[in-house]
N, C-alpha and C. Protein backbone atom coordinates (compact mmCIF):
# COMPACT_ATOMS: atom_id res chain seq x y z
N UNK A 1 52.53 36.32 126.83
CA UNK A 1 52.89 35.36 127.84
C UNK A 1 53.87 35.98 128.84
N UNK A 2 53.65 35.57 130.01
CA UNK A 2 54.60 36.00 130.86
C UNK A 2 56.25 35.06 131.02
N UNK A 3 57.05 35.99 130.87
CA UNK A 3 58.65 35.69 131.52
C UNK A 3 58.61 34.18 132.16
N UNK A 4 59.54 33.78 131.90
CA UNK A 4 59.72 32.35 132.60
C UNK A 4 60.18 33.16 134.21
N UNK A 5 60.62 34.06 134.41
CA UNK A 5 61.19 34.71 135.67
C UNK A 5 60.06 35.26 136.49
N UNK A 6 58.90 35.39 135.73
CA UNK A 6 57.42 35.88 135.87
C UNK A 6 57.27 34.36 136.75
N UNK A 7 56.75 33.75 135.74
CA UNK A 7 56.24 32.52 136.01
C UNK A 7 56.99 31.79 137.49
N UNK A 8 58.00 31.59 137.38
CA UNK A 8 58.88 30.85 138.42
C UNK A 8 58.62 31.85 139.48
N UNK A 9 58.48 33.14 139.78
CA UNK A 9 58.16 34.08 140.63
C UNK A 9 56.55 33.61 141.39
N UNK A 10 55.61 33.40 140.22
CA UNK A 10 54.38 32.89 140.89
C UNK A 10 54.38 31.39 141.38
N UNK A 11 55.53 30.52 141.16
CA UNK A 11 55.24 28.81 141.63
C UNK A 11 56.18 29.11 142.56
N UNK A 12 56.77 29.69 142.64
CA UNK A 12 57.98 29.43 143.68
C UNK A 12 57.51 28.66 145.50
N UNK A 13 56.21 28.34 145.19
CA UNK A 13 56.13 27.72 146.44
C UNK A 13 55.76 26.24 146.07
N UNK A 14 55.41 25.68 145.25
CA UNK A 14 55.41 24.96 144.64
C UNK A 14 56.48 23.82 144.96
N UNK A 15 56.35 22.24 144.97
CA UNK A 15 57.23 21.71 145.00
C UNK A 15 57.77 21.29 143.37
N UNK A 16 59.06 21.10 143.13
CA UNK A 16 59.86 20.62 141.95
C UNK A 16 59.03 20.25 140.97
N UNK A 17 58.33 19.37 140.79
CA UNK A 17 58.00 18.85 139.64
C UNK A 17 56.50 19.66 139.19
N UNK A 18 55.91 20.28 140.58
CA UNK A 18 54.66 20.60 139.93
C UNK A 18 55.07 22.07 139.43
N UNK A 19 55.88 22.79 140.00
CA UNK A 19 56.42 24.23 139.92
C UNK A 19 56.70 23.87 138.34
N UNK A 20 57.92 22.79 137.69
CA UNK A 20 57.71 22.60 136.05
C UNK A 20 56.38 22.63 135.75
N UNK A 21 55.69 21.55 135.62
CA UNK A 21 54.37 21.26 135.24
C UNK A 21 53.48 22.60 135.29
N UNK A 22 53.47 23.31 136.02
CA UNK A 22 52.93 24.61 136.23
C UNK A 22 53.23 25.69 135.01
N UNK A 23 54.84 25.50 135.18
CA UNK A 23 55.47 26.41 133.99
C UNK A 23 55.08 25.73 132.79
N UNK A 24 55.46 24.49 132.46
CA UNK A 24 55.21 23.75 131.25
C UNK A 24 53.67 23.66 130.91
N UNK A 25 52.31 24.16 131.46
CA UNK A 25 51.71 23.88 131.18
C UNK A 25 51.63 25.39 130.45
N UNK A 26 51.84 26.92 130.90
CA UNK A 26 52.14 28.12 130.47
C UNK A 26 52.63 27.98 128.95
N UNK A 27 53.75 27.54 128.97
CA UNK A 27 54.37 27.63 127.34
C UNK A 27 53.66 26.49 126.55
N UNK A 28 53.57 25.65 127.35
CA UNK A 28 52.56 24.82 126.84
C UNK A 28 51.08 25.45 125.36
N UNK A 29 50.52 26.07 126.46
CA UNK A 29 49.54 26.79 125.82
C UNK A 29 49.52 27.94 124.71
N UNK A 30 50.53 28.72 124.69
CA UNK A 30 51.30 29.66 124.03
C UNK A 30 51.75 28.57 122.45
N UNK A 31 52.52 27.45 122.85
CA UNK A 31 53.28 26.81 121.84
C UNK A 31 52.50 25.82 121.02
N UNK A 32 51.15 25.99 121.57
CA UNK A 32 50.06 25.12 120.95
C UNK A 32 49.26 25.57 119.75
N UNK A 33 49.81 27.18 119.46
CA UNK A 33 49.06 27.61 118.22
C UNK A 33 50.09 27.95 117.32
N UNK A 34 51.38 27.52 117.57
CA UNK A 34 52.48 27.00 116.92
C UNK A 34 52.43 26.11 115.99
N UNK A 35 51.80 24.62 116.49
CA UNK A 35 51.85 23.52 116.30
C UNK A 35 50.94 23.15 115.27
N UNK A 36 51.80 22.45 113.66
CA UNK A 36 51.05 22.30 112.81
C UNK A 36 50.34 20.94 112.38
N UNK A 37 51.46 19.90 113.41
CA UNK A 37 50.44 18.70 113.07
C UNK A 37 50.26 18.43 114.31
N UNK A 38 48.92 19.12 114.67
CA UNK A 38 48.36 18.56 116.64
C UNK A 38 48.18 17.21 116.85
N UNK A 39 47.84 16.81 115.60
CA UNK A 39 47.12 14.96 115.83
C UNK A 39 48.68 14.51 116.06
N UNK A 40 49.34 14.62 116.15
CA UNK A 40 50.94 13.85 116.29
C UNK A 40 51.24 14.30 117.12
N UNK A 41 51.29 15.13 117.93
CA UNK A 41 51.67 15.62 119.08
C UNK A 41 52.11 14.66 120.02
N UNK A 42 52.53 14.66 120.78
CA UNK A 42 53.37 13.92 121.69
C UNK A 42 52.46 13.92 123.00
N UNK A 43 51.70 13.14 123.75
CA UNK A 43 51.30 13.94 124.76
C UNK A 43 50.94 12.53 125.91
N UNK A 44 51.13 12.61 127.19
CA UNK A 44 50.90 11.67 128.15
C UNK A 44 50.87 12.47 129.46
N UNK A 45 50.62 12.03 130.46
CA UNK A 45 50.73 12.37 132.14
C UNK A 45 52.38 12.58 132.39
N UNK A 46 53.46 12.30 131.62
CA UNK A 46 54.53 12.73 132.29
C UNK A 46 55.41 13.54 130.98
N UNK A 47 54.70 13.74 129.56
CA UNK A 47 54.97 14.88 128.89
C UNK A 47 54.69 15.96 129.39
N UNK A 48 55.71 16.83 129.85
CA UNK A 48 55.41 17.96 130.61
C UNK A 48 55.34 19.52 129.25
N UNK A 49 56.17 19.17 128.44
CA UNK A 49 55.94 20.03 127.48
C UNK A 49 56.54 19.55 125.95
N UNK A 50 55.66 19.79 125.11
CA UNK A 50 56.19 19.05 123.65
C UNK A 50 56.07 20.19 122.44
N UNK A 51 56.84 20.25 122.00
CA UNK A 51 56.70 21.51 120.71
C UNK A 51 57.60 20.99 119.54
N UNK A 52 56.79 21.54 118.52
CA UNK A 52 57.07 20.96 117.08
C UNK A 52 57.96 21.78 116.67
N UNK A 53 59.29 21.42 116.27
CA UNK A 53 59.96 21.98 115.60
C UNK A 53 60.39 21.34 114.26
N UNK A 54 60.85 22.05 113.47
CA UNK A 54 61.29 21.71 112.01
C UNK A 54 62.56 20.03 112.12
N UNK A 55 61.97 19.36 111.42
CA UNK A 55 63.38 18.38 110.83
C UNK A 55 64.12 18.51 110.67
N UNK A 56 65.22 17.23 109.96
CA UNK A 56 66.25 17.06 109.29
C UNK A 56 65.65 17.64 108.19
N UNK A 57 65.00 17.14 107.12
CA UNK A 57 64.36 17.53 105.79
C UNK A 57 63.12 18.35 106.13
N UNK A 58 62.43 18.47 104.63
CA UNK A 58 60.96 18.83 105.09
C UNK A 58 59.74 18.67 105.15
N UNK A 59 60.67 16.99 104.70
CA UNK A 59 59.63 16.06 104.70
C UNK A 59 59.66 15.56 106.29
N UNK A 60 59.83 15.72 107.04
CA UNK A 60 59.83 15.36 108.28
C UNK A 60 58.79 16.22 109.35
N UNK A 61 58.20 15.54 110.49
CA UNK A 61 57.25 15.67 111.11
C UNK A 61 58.28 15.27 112.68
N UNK A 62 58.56 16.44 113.43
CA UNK A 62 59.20 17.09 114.65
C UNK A 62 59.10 17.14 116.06
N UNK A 63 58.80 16.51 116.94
CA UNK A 63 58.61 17.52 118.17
C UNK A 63 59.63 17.23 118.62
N UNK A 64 60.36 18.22 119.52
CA UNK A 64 60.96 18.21 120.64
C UNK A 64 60.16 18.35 122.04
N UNK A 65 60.55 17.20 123.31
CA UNK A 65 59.67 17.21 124.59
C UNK A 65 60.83 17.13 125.56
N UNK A 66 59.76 18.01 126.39
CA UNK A 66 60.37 17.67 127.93
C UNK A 66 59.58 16.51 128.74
N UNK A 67 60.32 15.58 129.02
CA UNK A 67 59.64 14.16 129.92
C UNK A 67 60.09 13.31 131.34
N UNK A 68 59.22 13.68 132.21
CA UNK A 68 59.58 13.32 133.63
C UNK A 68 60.03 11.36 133.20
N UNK A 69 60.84 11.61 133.78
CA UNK A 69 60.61 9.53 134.04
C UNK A 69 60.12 9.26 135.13
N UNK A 70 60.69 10.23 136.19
CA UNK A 70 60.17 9.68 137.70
C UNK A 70 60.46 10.85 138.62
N UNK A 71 60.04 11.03 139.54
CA UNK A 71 60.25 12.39 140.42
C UNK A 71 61.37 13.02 140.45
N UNK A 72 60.89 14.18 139.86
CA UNK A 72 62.16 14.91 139.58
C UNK A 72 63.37 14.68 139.01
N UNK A 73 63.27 14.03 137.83
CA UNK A 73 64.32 12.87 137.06
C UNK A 73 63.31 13.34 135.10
N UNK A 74 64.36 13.86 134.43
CA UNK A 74 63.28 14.66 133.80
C UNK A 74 64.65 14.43 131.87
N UNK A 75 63.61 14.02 131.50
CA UNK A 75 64.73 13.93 130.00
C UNK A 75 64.26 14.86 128.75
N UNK A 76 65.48 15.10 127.92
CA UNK A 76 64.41 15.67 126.67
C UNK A 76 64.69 14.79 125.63
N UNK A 77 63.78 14.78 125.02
CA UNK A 77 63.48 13.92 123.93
C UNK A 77 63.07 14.41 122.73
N UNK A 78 63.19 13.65 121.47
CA UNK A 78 62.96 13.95 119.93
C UNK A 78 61.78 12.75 119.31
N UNK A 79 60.40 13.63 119.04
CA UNK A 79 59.85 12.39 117.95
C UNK A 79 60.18 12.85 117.14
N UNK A 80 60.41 12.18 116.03
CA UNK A 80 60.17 12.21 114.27
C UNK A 80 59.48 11.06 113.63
N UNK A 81 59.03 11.75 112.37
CA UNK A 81 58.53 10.68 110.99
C UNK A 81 58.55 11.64 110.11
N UNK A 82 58.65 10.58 108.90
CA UNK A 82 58.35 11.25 107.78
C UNK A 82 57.03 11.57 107.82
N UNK A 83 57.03 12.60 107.08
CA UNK A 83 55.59 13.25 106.75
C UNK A 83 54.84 12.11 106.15
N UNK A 84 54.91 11.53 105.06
CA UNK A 84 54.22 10.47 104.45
C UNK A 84 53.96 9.32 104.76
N UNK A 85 54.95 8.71 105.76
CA UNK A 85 55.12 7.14 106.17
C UNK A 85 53.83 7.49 107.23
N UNK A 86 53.25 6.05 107.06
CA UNK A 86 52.30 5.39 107.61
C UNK A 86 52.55 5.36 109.27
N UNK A 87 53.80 5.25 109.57
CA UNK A 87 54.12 4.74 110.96
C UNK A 87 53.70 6.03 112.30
N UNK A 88 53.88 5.16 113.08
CA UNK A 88 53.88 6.34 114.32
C UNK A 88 55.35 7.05 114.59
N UNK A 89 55.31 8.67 115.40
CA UNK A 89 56.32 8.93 115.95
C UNK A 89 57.24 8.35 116.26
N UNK A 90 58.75 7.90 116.37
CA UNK A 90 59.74 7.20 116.89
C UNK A 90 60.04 8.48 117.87
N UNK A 91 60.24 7.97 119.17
CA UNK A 91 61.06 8.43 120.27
C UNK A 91 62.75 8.20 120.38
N UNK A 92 63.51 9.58 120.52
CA UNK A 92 64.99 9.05 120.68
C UNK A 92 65.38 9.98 122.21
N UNK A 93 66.01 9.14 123.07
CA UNK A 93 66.20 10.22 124.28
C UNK A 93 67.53 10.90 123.74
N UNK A 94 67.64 12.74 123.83
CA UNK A 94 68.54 13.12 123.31
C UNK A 94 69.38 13.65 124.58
N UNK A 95 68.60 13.74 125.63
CA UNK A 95 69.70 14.07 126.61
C UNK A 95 69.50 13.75 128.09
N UNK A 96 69.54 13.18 129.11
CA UNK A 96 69.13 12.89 130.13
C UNK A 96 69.47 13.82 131.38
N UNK A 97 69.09 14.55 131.78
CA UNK A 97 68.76 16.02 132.59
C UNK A 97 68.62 15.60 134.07
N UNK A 98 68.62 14.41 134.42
CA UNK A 98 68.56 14.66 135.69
C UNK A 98 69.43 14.97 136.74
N UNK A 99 70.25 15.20 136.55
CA UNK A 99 71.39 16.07 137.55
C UNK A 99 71.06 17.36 137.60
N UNK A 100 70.33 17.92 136.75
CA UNK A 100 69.65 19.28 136.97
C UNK A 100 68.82 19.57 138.36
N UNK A 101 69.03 20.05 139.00
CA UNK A 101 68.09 20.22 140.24
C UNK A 101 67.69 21.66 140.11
N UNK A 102 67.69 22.74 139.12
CA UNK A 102 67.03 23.69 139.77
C UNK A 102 66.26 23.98 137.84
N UNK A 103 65.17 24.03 138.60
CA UNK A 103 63.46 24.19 137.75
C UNK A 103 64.20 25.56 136.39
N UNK A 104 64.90 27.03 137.03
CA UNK A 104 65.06 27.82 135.68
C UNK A 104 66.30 26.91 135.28
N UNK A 105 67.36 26.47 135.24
CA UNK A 105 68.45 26.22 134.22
C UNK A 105 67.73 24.82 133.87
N UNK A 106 66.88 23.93 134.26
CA UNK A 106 66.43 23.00 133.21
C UNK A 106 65.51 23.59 132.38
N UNK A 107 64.58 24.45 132.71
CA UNK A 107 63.95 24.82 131.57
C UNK A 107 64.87 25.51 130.57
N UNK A 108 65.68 26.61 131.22
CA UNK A 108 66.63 26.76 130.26
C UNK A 108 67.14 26.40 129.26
N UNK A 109 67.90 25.43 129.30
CA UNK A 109 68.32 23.98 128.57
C UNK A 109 67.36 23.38 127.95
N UNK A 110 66.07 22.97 128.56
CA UNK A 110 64.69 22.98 127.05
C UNK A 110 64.91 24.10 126.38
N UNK A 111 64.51 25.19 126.25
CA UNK A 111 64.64 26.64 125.77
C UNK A 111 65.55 26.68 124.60
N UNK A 112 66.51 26.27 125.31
CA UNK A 112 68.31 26.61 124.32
C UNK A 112 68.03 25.41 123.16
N UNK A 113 67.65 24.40 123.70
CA UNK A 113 67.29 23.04 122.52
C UNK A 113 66.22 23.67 121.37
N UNK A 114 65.56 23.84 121.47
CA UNK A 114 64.25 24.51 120.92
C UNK A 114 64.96 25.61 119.92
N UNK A 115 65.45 26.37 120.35
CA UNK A 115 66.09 27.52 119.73
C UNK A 115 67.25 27.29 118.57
N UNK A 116 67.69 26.33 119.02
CA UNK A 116 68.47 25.83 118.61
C UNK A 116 68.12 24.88 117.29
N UNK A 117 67.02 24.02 117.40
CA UNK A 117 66.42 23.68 116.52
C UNK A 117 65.48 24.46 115.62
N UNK A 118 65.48 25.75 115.93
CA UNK A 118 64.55 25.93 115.01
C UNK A 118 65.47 27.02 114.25
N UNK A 119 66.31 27.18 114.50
CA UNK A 119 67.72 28.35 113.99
C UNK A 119 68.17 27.24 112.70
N UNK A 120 68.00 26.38 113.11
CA UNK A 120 68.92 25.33 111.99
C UNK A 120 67.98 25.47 110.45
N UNK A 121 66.50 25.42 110.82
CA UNK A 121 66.01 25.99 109.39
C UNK A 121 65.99 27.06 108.79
């Protein structure tokens, strides 16, 4: 895969949200043969990027996402479930990003979350 510095080098003409979407669709694809429960996946028109990372326990079922609310207004978020329970994903917003205005330090900040979660197992 190419550099996020790669990547942002080829959208750079791009306006804001599609220049993400562009990038997010990149790691996107890369982080998709990652992903061990696909049917749970997180996914809609303004999930811009969702990747499974490890739980609290291990009985738990993970993603961390990046999610537009509205133009250029962009949050990250946590599903979980237990592995066993019947229910769907629960959504929790873990951080609200939109004062971010520039495309590398928000991805960044996805990046550092991610890393961060997956260091903890």
């Amino acid at each position: 895969m190419k550099s996020i510095d790669e990547l942002l080098e080829s959208s750079k003409n791009l306006p804001f949200d599609e220049q993400i979407k562009f990038i997010c669709d990149k790691i996107q694809d890369d982080e998709n043969l990652k992903i061990i429960d696909k049917d749970l996946q997180p996914t809609g028109p303004n999930m811009f990027l969702s990747v499974q990372v490890p739980g609290i326990t291990e009985n738990d079922i993970c993603f961390i996402c990046l999610e537009r609310e509205r133009k250029q207004k962009y949050i990250i978020s946590i599903w979980t479930k237990q592995r066993e329970s019947q229910t769907s994903l629960k959504r929790s917003k873990v951080q609200d990003i939109s004062e971010i205005d520039n495309v590398k330090k928000l991805l960044f900040l996805f990046i550092e979350k991610v890393v961060l979660m997956r260091q903890n197992k």
